[in-house]
N, C-alpha and C. Protein backbone atom coordinates (compact mmCIF):
# COMPACT_ATOMS: atom_id res chain seq x y z
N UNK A 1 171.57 141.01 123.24
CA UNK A 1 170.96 142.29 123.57
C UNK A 1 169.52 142.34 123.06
N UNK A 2 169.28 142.02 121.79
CA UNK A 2 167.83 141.97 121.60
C UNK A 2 167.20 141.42 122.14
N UNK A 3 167.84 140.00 122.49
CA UNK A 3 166.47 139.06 123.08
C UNK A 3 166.12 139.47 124.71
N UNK A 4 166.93 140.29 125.08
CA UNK A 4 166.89 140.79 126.28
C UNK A 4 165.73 141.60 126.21
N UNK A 5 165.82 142.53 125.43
CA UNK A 5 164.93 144.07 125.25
C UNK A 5 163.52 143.14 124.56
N UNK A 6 163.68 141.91 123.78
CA UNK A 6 162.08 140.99 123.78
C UNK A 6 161.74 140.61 124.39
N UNK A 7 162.43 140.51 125.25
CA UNK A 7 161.98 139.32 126.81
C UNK A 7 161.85 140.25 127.53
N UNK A 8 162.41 141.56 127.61
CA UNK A 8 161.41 142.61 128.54
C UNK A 8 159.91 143.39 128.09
N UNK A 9 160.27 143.55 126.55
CA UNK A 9 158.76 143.89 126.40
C UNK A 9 157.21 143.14 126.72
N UNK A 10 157.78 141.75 126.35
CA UNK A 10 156.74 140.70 125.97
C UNK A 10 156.38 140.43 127.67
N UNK A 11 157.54 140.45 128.45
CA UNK A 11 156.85 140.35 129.84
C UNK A 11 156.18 141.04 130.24
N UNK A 12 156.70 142.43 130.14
CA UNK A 12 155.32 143.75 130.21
C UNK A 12 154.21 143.67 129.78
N UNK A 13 154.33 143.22 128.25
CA UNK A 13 152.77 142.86 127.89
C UNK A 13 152.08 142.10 128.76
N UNK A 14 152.69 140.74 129.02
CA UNK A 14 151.76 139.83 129.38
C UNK A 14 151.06 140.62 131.10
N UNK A 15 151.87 141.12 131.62
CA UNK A 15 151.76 141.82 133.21
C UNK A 15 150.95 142.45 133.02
N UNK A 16 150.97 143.62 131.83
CA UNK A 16 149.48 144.41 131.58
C UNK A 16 148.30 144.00 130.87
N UNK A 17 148.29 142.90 130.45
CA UNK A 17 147.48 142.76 129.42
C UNK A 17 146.28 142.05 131.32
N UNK A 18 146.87 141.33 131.63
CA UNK A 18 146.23 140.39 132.72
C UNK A 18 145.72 141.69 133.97
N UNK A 19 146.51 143.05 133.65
CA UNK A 19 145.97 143.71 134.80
C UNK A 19 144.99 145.13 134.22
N UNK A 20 143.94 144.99 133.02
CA UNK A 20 143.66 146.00 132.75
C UNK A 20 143.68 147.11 132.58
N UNK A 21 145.50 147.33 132.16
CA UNK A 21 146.42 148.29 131.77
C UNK A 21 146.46 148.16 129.99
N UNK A 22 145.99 149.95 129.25
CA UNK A 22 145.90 149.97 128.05
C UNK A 22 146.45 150.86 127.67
N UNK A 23 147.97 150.65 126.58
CA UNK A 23 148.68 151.91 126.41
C UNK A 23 148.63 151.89 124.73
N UNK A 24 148.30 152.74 124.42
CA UNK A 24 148.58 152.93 122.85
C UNK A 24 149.57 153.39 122.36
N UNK A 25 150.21 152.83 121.13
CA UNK A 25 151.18 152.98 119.95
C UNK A 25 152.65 152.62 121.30
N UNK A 26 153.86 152.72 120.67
CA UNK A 26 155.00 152.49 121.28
C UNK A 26 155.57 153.22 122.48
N UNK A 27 155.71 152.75 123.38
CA UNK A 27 155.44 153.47 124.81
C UNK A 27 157.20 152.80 125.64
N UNK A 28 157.39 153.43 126.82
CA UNK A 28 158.57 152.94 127.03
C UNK A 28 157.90 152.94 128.56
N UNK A 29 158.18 151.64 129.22
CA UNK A 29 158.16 151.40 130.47
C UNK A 29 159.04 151.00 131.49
N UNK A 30 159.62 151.55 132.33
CA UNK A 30 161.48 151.63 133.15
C UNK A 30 161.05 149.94 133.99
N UNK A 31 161.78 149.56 134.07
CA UNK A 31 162.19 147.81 134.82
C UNK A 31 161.41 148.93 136.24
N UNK A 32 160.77 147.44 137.23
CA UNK A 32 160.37 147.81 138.78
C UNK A 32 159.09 148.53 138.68
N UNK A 33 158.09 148.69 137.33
CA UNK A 33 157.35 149.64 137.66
C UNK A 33 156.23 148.85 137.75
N UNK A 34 155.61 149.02 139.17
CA UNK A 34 154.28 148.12 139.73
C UNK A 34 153.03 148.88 138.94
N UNK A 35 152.02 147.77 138.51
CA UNK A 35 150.68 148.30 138.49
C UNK A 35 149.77 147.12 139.41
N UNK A 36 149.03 148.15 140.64
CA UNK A 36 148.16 147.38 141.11
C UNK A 36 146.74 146.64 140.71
N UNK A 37 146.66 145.45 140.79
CA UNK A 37 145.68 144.97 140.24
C UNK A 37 144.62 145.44 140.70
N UNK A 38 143.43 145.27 139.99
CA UNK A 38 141.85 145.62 139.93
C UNK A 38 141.93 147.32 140.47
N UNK A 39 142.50 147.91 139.72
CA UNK A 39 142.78 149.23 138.86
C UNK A 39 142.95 149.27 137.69
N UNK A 40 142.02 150.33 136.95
CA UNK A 40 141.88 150.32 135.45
C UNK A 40 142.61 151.84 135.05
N UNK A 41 143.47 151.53 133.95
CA UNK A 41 144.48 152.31 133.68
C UNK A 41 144.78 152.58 131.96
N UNK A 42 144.74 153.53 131.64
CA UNK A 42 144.65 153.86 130.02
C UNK A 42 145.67 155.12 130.10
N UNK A 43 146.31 154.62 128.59
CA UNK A 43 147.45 156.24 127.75
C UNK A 43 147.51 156.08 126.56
N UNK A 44 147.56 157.49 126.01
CA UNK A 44 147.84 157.29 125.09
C UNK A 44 149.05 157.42 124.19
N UNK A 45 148.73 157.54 123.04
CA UNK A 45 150.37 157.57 122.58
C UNK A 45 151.37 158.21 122.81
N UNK A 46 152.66 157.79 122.71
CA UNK A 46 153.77 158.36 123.55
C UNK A 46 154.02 158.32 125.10
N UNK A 47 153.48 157.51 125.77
CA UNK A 47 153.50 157.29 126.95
C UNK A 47 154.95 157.08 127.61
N UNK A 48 155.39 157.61 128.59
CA UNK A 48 156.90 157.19 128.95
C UNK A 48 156.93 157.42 130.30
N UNK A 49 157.48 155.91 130.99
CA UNK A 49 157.59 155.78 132.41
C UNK A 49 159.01 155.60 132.93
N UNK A 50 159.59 156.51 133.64
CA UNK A 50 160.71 155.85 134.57
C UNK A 50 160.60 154.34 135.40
N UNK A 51 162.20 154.30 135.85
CA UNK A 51 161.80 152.79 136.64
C UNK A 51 161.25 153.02 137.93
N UNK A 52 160.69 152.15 138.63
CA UNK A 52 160.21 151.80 139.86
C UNK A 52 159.05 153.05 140.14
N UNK A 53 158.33 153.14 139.48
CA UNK A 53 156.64 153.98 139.59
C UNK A 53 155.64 152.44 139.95
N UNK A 54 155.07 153.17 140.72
CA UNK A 54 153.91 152.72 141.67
C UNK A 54 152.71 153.57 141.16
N UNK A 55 151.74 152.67 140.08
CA UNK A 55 150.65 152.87 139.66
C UNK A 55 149.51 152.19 140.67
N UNK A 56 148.55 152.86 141.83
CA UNK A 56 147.90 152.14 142.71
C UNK A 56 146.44 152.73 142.39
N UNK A 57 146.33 153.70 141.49
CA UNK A 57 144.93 154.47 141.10
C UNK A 57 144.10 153.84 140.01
N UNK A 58 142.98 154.63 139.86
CA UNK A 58 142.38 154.10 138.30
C UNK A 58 142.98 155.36 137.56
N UNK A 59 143.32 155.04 136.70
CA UNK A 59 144.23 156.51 135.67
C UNK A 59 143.82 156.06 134.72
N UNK A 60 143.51 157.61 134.16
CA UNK A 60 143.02 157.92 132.38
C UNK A 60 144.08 159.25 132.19
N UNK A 61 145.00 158.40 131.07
CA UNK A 61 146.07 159.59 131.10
C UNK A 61 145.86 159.79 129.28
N UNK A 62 145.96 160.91 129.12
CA UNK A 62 146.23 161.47 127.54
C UNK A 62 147.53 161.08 126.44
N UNK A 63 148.08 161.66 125.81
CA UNK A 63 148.99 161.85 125.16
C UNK A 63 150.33 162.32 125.22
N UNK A 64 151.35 161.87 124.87
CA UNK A 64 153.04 162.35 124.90
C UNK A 64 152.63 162.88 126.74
N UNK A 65 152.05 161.83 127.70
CA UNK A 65 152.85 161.75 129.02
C UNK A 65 153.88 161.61 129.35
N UNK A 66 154.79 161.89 129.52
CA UNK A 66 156.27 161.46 130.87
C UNK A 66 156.05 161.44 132.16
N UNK A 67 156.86 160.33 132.58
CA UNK A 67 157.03 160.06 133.93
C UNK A 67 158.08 159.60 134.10
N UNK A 68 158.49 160.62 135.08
CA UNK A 68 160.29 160.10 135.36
C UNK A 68 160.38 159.14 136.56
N UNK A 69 160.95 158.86 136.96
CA UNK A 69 161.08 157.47 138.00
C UNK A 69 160.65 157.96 139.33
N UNK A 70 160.44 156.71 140.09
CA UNK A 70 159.83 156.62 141.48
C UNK A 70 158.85 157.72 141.79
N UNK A 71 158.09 157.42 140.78
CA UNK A 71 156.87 158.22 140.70
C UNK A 71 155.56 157.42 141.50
N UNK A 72 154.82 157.86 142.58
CA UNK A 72 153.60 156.97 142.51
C UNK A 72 152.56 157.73 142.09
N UNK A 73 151.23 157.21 142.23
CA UNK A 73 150.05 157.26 141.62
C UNK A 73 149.25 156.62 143.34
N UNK A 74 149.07 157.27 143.81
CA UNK A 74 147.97 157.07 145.17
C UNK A 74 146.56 156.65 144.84
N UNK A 75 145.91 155.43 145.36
CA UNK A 75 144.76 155.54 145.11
C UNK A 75 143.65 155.37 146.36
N UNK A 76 142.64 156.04 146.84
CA UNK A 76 141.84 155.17 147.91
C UNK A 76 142.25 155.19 149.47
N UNK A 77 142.18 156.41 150.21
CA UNK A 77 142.75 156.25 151.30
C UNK A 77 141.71 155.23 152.63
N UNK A 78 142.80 155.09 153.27
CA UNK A 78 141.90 154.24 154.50
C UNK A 78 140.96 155.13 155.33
N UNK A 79 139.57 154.72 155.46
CA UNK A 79 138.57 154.99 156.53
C UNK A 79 139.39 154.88 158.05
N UNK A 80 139.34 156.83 158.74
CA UNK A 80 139.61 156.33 159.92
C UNK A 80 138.98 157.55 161.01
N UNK A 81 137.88 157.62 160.19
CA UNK A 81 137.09 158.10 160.97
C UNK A 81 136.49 158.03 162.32
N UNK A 82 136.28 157.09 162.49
CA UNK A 82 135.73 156.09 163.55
C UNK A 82 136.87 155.37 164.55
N UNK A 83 136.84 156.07 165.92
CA UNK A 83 137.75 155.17 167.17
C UNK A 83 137.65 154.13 167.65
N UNK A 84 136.24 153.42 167.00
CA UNK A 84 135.51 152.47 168.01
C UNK A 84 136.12 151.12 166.90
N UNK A 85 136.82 151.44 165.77
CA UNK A 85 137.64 150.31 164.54
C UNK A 85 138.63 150.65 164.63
N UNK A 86 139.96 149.88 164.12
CA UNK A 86 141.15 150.23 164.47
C UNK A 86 141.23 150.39 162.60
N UNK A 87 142.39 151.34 162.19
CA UNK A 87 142.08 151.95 161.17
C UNK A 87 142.23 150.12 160.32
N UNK A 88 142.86 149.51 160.76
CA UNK A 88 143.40 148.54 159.44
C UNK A 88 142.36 147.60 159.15
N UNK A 89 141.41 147.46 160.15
CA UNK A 89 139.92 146.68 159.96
C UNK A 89 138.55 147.85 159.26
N UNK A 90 138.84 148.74 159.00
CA UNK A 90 137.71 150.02 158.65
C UNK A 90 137.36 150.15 157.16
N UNK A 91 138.33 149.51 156.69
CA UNK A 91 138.00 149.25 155.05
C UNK A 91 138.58 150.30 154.50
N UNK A 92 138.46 150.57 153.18
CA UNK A 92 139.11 151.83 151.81
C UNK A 92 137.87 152.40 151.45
N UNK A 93 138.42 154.16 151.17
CA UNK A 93 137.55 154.48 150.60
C UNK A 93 137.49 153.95 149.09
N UNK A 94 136.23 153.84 148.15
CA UNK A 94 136.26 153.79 147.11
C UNK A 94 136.78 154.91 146.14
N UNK A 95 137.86 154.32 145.47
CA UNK A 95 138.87 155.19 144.65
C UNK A 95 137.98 156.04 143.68
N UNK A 96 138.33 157.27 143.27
CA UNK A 96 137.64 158.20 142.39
C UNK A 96 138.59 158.82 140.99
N UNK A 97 139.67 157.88 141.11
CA UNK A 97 140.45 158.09 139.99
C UNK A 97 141.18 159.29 139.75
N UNK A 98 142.28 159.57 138.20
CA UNK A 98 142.72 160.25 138.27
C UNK A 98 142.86 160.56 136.83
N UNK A 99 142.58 162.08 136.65
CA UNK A 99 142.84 162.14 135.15
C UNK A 99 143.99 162.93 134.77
N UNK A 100 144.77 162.12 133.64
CA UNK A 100 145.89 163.29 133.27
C UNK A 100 145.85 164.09 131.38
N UNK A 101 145.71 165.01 131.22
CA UNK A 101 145.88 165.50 130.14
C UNK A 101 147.16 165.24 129.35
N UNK A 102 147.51 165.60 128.25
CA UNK A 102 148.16 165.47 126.94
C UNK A 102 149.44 166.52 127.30
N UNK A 103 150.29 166.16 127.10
CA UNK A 103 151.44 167.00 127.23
C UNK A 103 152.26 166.85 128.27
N UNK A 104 151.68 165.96 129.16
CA UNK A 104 152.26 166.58 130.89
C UNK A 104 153.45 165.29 130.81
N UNK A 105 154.78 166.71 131.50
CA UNK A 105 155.56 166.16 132.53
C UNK A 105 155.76 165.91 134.23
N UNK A 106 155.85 164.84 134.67
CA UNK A 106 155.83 164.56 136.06
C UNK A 106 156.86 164.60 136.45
N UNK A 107 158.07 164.69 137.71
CA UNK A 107 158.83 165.00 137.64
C UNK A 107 159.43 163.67 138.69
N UNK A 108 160.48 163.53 139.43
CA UNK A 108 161.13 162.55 140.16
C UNK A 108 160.66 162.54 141.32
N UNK A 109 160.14 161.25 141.64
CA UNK A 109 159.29 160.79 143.11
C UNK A 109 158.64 161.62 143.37
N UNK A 110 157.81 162.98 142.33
CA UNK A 110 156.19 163.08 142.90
C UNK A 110 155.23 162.46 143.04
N UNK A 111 154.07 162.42 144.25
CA UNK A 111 153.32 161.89 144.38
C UNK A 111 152.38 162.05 144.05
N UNK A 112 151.28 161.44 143.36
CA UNK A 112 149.70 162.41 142.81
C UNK A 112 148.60 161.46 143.38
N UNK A 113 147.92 161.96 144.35
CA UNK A 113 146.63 161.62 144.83
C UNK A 113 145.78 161.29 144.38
N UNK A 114 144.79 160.34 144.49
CA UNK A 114 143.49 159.97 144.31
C UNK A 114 142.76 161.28 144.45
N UNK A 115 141.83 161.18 142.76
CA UNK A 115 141.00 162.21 142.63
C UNK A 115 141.33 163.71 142.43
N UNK A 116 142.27 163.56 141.89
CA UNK A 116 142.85 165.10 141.31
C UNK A 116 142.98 164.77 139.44
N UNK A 117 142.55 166.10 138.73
CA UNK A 117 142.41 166.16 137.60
C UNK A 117 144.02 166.96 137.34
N UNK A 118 144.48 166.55 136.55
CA UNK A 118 146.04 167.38 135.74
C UNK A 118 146.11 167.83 134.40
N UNK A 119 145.63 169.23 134.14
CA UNK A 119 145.64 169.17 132.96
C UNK A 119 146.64 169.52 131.56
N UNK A 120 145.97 170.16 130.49
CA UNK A 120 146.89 170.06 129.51
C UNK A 120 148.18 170.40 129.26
N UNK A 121 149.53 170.13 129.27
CA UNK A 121 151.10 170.93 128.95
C UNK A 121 151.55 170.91 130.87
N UNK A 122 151.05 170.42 131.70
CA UNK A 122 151.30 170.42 133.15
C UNK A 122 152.17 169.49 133.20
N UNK A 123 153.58 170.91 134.06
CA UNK A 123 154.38 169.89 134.15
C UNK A 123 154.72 170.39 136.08
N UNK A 124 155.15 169.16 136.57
CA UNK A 124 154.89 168.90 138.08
C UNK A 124 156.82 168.53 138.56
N UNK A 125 156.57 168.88 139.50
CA UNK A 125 158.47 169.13 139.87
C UNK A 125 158.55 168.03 140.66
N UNK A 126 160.15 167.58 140.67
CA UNK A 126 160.55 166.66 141.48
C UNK A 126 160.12 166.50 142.88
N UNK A 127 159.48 165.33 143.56
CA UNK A 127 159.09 165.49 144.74
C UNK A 127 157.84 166.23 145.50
N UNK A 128 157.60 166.64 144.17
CA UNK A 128 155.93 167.31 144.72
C UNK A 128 154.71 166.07 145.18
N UNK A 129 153.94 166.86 145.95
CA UNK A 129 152.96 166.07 146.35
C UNK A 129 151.31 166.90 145.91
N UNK A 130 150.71 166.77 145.10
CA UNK A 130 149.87 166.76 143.78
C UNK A 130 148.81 166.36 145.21
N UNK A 131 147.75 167.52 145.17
CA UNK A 131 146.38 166.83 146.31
C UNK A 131 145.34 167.67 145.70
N UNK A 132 145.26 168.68 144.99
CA UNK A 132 144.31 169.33 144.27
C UNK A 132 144.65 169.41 142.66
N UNK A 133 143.63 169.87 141.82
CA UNK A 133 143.41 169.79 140.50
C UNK A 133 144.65 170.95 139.99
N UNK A 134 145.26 170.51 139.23
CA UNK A 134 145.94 171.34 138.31
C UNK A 134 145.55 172.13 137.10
N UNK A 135 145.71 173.11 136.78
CA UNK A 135 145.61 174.33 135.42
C UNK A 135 146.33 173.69 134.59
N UNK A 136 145.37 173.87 133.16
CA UNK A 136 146.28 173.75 132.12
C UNK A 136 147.72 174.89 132.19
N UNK A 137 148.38 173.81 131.39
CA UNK A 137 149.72 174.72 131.00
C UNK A 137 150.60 175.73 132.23
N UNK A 138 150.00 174.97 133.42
CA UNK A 138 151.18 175.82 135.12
C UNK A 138 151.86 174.36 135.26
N UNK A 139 153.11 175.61 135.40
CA UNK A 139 154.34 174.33 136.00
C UNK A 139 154.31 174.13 138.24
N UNK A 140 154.14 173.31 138.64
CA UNK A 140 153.59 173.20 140.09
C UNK A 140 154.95 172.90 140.79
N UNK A 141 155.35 172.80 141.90
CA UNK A 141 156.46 172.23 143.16
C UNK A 141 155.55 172.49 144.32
N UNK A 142 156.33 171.59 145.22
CA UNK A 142 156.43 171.82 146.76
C UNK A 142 155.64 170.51 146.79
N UNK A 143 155.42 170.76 148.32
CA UNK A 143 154.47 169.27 149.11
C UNK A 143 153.74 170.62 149.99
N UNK A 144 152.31 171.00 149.86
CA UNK A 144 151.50 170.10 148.34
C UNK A 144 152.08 171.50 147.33
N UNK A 145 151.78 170.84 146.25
CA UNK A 145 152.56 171.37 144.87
C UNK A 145 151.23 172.98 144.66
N UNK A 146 152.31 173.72 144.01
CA UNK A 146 151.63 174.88 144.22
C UNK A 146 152.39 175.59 143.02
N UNK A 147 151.34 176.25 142.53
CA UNK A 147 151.61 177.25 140.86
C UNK A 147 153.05 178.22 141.35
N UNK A 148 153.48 177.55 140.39
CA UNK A 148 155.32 178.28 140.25
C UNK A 148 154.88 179.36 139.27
N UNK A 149 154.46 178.53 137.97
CA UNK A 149 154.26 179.82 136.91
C UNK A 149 153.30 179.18 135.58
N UNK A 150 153.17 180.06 134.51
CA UNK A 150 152.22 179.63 133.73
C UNK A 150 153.85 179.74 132.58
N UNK A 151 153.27 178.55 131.77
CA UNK A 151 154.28 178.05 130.61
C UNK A 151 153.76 178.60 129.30
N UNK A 152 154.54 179.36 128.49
CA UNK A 152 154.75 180.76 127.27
C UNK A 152 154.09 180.05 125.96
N UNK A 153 153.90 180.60 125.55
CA UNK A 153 153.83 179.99 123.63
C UNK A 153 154.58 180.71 123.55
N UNK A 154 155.10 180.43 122.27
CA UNK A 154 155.80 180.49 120.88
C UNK A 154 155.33 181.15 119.60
């Protein structure tokens, strides 16, 4: 059992270390979870990923993130402006990244777009689709995800 759970960390390392993926202090990452290369990607401590998430953005994520499974990360949509190219020869736009604040929960197979900011205590519902900037501390749903409510202190 251990050498199992070493032989999964140490593979992770080596997968991120080669793809300019930087997570600080002890982080948990679910088996199946892709990061696309030549995308630059940072978290910080407490980071936690479900299995099979699809990281395809540049992400700068904060602190005590969650991410529950089959989550993606969108980056860079295709140019298809133009009739006179067929979309798959038209090239990508250049990606504009994605930032996530400190606190946030993501929820099961939401999707979050290229170029949306998420901020602090934001937590995002199963299956949402994330295309504009989020408020600190509102919990979001739907496709596209839309303010349910604002989350209380204590």
């Amino acid at each position: 059992m251990f050498w199992k759970i070493r032989k999964f960390i140490v593979v992770v390392y080596l997968r991120l270390f080669r793809r300019n993926v930087k997570i600080q202090g002890f982080s948990y990452l679910g088996p199946g979870t892709h990061f696309c290369k030549n995308r630059k990607m940072s978290f910080g401590r407490g980071f936690s990923c479900g299995i099979r998430c699809h990281f395809a953005a540049n992400i700068k994520g904060g602190e005590d993130v969650m991410i529950a499974s089959s989550v993606a990360f969108v980056g860079g949509d295709h140019n298809f402006d133009y009739t006179n190219v067929s979309m798959n020869k038209s090239g990508r736009a250049e990606p504009k990244g994605i930032l996530i604040g400190d606190d946030v929960w993501v929820g099961h197979s939401a999707i979050i777009m290229d170029g949306v900011k998420i901020g602090n205590g934001v937590v995002i519902g199963a299956g949402s689709v994330v295309t504009k900037n989020l408020d600190d501390y509102g919990i979001y749903a739907g496709n596209p995800a839309k303010l349910i409510r604002y989350r209380k202190r204590i």
